[in-house]
N, C-alpha and C. Protein backbone atom coordinates (compact mmCIF):
# COMPACT_ATOMS: atom_id res chain seq x y z
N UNK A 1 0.82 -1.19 0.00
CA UNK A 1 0.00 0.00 0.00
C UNK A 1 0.87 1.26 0.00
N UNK A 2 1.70 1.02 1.14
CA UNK A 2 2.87 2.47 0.94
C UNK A 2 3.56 2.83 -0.48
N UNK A 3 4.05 1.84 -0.91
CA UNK A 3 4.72 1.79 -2.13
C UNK A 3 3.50 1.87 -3.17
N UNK A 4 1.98 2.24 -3.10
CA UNK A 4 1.68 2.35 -4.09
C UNK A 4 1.22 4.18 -3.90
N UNK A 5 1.11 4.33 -2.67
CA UNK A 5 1.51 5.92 -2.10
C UNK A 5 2.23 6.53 -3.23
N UNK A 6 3.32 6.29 -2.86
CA UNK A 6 5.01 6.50 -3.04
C UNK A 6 5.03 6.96 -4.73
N UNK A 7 4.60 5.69 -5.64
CA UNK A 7 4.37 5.96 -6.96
C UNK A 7 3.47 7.11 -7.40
N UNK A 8 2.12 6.86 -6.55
CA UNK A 8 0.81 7.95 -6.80
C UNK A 8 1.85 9.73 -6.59
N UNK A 9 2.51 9.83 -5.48
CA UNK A 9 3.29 11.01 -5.23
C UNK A 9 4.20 11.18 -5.79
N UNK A 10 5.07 10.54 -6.57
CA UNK A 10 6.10 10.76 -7.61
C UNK A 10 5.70 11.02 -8.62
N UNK A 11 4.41 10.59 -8.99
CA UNK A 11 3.51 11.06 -10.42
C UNK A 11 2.65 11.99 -10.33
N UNK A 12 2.23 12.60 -9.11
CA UNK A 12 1.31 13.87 -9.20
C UNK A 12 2.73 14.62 -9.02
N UNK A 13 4.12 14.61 -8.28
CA UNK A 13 5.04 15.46 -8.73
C UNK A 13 5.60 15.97 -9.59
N UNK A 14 5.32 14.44 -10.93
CA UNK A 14 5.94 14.98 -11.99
C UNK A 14 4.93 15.70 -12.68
N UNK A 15 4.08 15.24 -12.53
CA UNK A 15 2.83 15.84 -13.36
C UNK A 15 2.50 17.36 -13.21
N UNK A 16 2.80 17.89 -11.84
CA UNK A 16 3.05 19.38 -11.35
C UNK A 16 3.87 20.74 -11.68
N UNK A 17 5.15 19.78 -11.83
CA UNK A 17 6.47 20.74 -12.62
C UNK A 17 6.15 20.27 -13.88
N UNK A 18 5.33 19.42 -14.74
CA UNK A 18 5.60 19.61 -16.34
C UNK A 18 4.57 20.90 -16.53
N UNK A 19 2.99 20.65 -15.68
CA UNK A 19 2.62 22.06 -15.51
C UNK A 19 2.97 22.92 -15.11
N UNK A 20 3.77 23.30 -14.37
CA UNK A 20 4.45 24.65 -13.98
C UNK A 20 5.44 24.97 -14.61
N UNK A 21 6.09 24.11 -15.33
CA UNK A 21 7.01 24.62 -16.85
C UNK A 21 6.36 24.83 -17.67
N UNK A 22 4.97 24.34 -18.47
CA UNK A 22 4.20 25.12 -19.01
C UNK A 22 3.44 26.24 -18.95
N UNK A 23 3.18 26.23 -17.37
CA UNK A 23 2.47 27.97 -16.95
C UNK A 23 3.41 28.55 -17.09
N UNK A 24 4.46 28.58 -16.81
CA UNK A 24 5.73 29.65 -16.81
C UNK A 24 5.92 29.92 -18.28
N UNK A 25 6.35 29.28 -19.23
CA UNK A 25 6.40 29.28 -20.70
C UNK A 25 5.31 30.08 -21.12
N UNK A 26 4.21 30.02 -20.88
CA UNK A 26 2.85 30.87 -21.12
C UNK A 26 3.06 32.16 -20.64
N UNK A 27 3.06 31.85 -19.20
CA UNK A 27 3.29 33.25 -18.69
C UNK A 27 4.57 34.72 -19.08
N UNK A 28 5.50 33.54 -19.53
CA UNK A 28 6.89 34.28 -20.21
C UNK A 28 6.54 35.22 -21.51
N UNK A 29 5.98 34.29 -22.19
CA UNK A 29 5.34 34.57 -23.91
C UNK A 29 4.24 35.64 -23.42
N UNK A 30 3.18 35.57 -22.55
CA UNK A 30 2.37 36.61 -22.22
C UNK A 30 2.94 37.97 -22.17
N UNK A 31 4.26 38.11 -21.11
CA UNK A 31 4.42 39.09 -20.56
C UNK A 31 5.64 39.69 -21.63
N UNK A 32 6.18 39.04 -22.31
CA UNK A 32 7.50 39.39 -22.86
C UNK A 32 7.17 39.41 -24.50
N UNK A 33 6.24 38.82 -25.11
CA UNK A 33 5.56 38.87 -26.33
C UNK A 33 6.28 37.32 -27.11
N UNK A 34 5.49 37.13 -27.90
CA UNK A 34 5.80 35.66 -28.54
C UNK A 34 7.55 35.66 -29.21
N UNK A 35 8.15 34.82 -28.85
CA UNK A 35 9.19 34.71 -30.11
C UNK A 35 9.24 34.69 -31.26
N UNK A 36 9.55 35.18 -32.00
CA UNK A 36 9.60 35.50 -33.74
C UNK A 36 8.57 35.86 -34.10
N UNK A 37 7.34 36.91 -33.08
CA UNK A 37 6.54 37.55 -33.83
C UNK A 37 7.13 38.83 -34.17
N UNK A 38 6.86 39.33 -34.74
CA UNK A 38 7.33 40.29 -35.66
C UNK A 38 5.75 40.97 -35.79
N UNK A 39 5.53 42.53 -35.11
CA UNK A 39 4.48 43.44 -35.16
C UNK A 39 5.39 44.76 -36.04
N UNK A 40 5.36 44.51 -37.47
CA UNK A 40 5.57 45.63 -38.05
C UNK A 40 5.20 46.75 -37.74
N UNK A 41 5.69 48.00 -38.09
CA UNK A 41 5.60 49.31 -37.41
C UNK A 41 4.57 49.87 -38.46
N UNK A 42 3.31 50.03 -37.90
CA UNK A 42 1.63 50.60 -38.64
C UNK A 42 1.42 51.74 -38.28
N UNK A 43 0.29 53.03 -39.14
CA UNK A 43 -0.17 53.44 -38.56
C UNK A 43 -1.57 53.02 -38.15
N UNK A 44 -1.50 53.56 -36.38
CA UNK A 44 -3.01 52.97 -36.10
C UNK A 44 -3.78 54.23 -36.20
N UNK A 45 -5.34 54.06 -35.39
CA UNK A 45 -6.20 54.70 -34.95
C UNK A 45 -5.95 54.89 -33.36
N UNK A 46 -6.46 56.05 -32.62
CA UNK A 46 -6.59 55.83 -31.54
C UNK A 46 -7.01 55.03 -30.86
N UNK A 47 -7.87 54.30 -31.25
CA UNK A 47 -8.35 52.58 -30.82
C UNK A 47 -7.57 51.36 -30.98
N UNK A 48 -6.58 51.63 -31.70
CA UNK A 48 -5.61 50.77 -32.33
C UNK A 48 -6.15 49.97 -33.72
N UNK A 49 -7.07 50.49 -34.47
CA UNK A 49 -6.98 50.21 -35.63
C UNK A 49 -6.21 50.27 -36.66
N UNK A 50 -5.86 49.73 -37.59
CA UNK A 50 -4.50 49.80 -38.63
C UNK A 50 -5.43 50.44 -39.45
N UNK A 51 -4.42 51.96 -40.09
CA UNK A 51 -4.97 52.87 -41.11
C UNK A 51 -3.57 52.43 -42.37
N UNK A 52 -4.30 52.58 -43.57
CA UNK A 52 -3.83 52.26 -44.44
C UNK A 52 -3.31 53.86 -45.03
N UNK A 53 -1.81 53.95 -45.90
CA UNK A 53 -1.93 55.17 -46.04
C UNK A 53 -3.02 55.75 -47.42
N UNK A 54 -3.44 56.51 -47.44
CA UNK A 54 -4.50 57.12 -48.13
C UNK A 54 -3.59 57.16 -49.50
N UNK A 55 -4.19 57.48 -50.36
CA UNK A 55 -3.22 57.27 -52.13
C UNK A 55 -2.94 59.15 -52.22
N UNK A 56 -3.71 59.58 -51.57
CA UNK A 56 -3.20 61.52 -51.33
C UNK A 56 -1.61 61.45 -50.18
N UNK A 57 -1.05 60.77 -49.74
CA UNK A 57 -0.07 60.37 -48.61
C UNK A 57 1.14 59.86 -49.49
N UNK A 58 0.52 58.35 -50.47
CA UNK A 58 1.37 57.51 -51.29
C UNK A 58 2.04 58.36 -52.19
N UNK A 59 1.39 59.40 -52.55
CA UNK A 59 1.41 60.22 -53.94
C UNK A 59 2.83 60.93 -53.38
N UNK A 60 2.63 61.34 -52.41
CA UNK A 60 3.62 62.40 -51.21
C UNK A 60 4.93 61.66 -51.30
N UNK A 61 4.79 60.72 -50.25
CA UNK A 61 5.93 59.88 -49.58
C UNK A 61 6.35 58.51 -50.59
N UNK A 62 5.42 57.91 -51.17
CA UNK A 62 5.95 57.00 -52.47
C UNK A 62 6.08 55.78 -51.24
N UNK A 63 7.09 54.85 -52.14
CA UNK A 63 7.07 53.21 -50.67
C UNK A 63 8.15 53.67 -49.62
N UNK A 64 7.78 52.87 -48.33
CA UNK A 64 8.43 53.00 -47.37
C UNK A 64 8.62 52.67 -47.22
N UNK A 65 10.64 52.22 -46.45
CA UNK A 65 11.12 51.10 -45.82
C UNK A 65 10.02 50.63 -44.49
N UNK A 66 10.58 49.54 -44.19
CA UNK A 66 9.47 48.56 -43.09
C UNK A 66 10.26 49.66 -42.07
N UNK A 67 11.19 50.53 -41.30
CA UNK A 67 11.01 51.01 -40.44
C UNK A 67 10.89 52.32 -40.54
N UNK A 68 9.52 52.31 -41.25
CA UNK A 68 8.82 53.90 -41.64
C UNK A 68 7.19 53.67 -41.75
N UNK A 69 6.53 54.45 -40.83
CA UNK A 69 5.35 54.01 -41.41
C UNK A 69 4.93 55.96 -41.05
N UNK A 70 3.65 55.91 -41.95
CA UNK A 70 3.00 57.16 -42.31
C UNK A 70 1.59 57.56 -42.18
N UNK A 71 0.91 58.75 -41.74
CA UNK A 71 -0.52 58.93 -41.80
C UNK A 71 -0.61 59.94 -41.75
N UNK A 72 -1.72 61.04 -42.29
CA UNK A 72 -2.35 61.86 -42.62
C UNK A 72 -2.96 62.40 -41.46
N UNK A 73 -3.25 63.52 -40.40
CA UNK A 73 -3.69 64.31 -39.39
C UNK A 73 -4.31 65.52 -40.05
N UNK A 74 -5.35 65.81 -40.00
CA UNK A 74 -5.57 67.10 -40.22
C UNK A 74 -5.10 67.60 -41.91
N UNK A 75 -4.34 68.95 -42.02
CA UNK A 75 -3.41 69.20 -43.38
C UNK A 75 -2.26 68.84 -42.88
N UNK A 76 -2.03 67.81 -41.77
CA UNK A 76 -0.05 67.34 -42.08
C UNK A 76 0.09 65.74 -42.46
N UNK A 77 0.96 65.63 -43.05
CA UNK A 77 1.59 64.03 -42.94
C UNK A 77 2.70 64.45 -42.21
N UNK A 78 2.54 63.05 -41.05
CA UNK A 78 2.96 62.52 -40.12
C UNK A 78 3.92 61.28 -40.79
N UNK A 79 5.22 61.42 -40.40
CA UNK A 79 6.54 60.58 -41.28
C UNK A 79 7.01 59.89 -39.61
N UNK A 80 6.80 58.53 -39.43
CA UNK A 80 7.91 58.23 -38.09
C UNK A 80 8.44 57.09 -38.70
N UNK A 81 9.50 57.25 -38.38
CA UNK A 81 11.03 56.15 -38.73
C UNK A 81 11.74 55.90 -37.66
N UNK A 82 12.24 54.60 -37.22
CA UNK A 82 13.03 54.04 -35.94
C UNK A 82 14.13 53.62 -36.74
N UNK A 83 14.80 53.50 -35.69
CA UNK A 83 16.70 52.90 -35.59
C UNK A 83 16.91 52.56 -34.49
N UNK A 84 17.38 51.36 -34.43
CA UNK A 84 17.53 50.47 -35.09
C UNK A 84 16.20 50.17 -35.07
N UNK A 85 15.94 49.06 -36.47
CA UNK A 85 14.84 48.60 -36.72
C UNK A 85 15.28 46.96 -36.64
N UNK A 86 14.17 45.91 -36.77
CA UNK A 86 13.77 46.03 -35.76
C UNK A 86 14.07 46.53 -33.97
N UNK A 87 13.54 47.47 -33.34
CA UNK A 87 13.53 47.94 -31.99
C UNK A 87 13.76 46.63 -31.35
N UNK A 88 14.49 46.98 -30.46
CA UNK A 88 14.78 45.73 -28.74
C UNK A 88 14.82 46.03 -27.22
N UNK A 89 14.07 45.34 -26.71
CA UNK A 89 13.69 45.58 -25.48
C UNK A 89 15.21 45.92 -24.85
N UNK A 90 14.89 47.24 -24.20
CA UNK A 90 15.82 47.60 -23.37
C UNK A 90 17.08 48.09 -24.07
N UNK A 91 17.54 48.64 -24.91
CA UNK A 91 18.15 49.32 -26.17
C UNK A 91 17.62 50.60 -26.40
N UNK A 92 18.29 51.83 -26.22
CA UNK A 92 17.63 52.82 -26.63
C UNK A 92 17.55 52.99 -28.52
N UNK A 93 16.29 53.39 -28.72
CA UNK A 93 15.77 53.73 -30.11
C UNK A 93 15.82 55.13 -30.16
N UNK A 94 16.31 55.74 -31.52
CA UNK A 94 15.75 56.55 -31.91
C UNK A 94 14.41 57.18 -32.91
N UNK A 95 14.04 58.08 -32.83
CA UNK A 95 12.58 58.44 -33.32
C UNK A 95 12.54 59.71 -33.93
N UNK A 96 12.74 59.68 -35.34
CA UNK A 96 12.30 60.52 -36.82
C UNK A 96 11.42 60.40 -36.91
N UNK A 97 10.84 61.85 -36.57
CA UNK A 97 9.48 62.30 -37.42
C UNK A 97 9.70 63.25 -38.16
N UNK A 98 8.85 63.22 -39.27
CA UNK A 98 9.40 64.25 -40.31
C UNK A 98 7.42 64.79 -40.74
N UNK A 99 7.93 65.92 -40.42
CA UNK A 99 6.30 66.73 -40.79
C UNK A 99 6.04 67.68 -41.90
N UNK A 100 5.12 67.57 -43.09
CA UNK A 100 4.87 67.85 -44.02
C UNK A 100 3.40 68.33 -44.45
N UNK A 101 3.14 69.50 -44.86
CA UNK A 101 1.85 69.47 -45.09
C UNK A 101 1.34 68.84 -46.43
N UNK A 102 0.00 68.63 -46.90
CA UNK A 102 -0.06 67.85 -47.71
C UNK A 102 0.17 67.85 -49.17
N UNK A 103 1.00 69.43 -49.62
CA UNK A 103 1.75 69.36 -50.65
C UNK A 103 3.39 69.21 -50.58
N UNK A 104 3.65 68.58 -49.70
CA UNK A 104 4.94 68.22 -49.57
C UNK A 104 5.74 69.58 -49.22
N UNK A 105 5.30 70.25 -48.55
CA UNK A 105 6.62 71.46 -48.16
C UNK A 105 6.76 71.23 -46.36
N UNK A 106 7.99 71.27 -46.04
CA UNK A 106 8.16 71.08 -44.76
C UNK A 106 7.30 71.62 -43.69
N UNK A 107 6.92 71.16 -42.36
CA UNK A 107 6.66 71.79 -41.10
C UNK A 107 7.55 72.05 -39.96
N UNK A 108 8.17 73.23 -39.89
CA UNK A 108 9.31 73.30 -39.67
C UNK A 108 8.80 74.59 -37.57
N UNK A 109 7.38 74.88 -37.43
CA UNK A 109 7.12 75.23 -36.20
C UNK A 109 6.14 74.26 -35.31
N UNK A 110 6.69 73.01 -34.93
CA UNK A 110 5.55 72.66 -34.39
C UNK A 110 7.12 71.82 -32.93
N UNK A 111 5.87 71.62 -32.08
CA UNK A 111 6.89 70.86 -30.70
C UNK A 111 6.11 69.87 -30.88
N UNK A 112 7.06 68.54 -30.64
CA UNK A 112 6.28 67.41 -30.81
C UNK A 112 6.86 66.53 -29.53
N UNK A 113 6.34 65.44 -28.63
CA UNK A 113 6.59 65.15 -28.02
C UNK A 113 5.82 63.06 -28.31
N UNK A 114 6.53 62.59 -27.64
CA UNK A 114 6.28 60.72 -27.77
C UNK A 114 5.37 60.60 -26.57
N UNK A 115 4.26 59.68 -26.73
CA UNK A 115 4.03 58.82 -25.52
C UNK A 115 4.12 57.53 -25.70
N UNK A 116 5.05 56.72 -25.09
CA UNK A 116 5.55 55.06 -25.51
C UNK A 116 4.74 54.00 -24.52
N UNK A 117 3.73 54.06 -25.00
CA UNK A 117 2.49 52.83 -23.83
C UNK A 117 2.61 51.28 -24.41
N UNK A 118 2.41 50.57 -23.76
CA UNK A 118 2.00 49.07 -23.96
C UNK A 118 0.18 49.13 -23.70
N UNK A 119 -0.65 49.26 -25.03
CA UNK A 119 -1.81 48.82 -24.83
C UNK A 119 -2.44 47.61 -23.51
N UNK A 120 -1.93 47.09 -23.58
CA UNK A 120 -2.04 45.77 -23.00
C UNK A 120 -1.68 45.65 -21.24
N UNK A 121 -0.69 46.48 -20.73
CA UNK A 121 -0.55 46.73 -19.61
C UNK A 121 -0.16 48.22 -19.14
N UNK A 122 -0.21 48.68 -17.94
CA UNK A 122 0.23 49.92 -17.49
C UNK A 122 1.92 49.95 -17.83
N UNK A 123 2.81 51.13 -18.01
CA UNK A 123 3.62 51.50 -18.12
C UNK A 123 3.96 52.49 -16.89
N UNK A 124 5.31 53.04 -16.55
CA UNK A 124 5.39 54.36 -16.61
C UNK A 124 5.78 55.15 -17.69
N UNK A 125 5.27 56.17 -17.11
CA UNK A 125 5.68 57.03 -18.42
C UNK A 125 6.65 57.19 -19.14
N UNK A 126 6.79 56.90 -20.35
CA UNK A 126 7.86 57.16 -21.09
C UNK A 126 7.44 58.55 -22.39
N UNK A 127 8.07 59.42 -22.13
CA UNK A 127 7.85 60.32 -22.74
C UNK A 127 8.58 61.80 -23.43
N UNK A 128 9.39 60.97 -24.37
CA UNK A 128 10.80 61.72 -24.77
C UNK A 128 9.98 63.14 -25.55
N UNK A 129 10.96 63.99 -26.04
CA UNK A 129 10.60 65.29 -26.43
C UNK A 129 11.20 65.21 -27.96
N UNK A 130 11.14 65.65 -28.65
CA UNK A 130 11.64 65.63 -29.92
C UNK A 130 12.36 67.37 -29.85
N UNK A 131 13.40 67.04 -30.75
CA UNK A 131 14.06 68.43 -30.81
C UNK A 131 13.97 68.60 -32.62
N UNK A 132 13.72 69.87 -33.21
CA UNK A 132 13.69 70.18 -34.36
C UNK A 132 15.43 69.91 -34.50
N UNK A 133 15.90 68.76 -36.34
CA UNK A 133 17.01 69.42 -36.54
C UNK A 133 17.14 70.07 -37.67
N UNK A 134 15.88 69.82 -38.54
CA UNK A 134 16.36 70.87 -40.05
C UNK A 134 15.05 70.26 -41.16
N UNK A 135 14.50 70.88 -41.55
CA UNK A 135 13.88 70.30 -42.81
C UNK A 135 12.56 70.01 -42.87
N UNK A 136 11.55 70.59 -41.62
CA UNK A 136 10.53 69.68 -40.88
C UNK A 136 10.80 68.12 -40.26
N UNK A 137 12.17 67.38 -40.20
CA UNK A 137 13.09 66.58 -39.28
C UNK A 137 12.92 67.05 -37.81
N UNK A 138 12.18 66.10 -36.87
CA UNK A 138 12.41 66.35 -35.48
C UNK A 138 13.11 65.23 -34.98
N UNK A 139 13.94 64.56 -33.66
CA UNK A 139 14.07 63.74 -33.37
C UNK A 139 14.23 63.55 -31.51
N UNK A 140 14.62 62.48 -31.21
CA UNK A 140 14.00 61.59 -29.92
C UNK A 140 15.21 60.56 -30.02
N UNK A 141 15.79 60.15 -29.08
CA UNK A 141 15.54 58.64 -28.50
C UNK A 141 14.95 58.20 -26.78
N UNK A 142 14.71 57.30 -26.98
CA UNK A 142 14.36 56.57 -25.72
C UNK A 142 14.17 55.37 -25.73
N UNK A 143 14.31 54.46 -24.80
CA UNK A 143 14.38 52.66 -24.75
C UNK A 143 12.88 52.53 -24.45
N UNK A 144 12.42 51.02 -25.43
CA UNK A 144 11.36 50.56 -25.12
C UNK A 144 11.84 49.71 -24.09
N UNK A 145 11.25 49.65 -23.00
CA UNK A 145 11.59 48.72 -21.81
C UNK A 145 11.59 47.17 -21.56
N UNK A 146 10.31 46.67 -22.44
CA UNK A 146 10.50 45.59 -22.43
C UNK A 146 9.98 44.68 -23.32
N UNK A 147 10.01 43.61 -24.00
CA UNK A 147 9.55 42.80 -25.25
C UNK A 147 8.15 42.84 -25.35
N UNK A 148 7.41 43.31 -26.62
CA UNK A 148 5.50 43.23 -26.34
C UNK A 148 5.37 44.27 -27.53
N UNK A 149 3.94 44.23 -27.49
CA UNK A 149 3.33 45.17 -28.31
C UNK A 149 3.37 46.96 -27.63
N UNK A 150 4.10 47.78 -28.49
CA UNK A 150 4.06 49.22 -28.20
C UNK A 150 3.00 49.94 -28.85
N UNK A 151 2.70 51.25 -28.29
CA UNK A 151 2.03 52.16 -29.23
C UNK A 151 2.93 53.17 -28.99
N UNK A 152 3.18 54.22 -29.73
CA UNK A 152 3.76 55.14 -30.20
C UNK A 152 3.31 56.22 -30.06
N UNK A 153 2.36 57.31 -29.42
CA UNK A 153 1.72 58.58 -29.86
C UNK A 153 2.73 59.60 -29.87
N UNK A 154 2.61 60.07 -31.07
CA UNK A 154 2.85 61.65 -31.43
C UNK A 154 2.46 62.79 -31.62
N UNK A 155 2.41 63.65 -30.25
CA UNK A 155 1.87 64.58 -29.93
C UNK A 155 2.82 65.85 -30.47
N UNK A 156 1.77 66.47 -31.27
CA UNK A 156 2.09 67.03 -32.10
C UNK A 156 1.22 69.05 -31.71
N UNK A 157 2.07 70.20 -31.51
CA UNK A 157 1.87 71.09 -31.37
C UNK A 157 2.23 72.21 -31.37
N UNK A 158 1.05 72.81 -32.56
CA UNK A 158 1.53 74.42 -33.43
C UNK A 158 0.38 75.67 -32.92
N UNK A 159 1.20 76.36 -32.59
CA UNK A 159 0.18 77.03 -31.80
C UNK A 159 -0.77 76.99 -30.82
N UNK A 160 -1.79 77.54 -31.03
CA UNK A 160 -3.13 76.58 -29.82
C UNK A 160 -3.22 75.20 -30.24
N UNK A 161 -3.23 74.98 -31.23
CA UNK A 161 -3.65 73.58 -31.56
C UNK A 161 -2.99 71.95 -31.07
N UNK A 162 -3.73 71.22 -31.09
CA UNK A 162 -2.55 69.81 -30.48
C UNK A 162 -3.52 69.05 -30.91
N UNK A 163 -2.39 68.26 -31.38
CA UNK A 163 -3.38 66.55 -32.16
C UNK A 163 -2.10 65.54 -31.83
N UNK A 164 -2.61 64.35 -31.99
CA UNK A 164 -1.92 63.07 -31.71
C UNK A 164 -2.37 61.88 -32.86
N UNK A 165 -1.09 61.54 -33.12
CA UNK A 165 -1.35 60.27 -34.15
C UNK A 165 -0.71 59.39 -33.71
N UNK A 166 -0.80 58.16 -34.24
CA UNK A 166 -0.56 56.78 -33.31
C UNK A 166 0.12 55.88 -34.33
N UNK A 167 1.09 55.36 -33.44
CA UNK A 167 1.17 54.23 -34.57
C UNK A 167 1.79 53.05 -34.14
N UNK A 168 1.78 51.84 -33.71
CA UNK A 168 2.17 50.41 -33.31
C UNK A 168 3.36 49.86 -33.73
N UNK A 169 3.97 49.25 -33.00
CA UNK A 169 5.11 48.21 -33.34
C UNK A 169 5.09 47.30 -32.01
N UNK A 170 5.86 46.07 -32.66
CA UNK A 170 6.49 45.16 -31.78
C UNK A 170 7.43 44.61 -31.35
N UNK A 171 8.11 44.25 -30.27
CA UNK A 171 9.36 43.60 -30.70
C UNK A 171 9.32 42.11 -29.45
């Protein structure tokens, strides 16, 4: 009877750590984002919908490398480009935005500032400033902190006015 104890408890043991190496594996991939997914850099919606660029945008900017993506606000196009591409947790990135109204001549008075959130969980704030360097060219760096889905907002402001455009990546 003991010895059939003995077996019953060596097999609900093993049976325990193969689940708790699988919750952990889950829980890893949850919190840190899947291995070899790859969340190209989009523009979203404030909801996080993927906006396609409009053919008045395409006409503008023409194709874009994969670490450039683009959208339309108001009368500006909105240009953001990272380096390194793909981005890595805990690596500082830098952040090109390049602002244009919609006949292609630079925006060369506006302050623009990042907000770097994880949809998915609370952050602290990460929230670099962009400095104008020439051309309607602003730039930024700051580290995404940790592996997952980002959003990007670019807060964008000329005068009274302030708008924000969004745009996703992953790493």
């Amino acid at each position: 009877m003991s010895k059939k104890i003995g077996l019953i408890a060596i097999a609900a043991l093993i049976g325990l750590t193969i689940f708790g190496i699988f919750a952990m594996r889950r829980m890893r991939s949850h919190m840190m984002g899947d291995a070899g997914v790859q969340l190209d850099l989009v523009a979203v919606s404030a909801d996080g919908a993927q906006i396609s660029p409009s053919a008045e945008v395409t006409s503008v900017k023409g194709e874009l490398p994969n670490n450039t993506a683009v959208q339309k606000s108001g009368d500006m196009i909105v240009l953001l480009t990272l380096n390194p591409y793909p981005p890595r947790a805990g690596q500082v990135s830098e952040f090109d935005v390049t602002l244009t109204d919609v006949n292609g001549q630079t925006i060369d008075d506006a302050t623009i500032s990042l907000n770097l959130t994880m949809p998915s969980m609370w952050m602290p704030p990460n929230q670099p400033a962009l400095e104008f360097t020439s051309d309607g060219k602003y730039r930024a760096t700051a580290p995404f902190t940790m592996r997952g889905a980002w959003r990007i907002e670019v807060v964008i402001t000329r005068g009274n006015e302030k708008q924000s455009v969004f745009f996703d990546v992953g790493l």
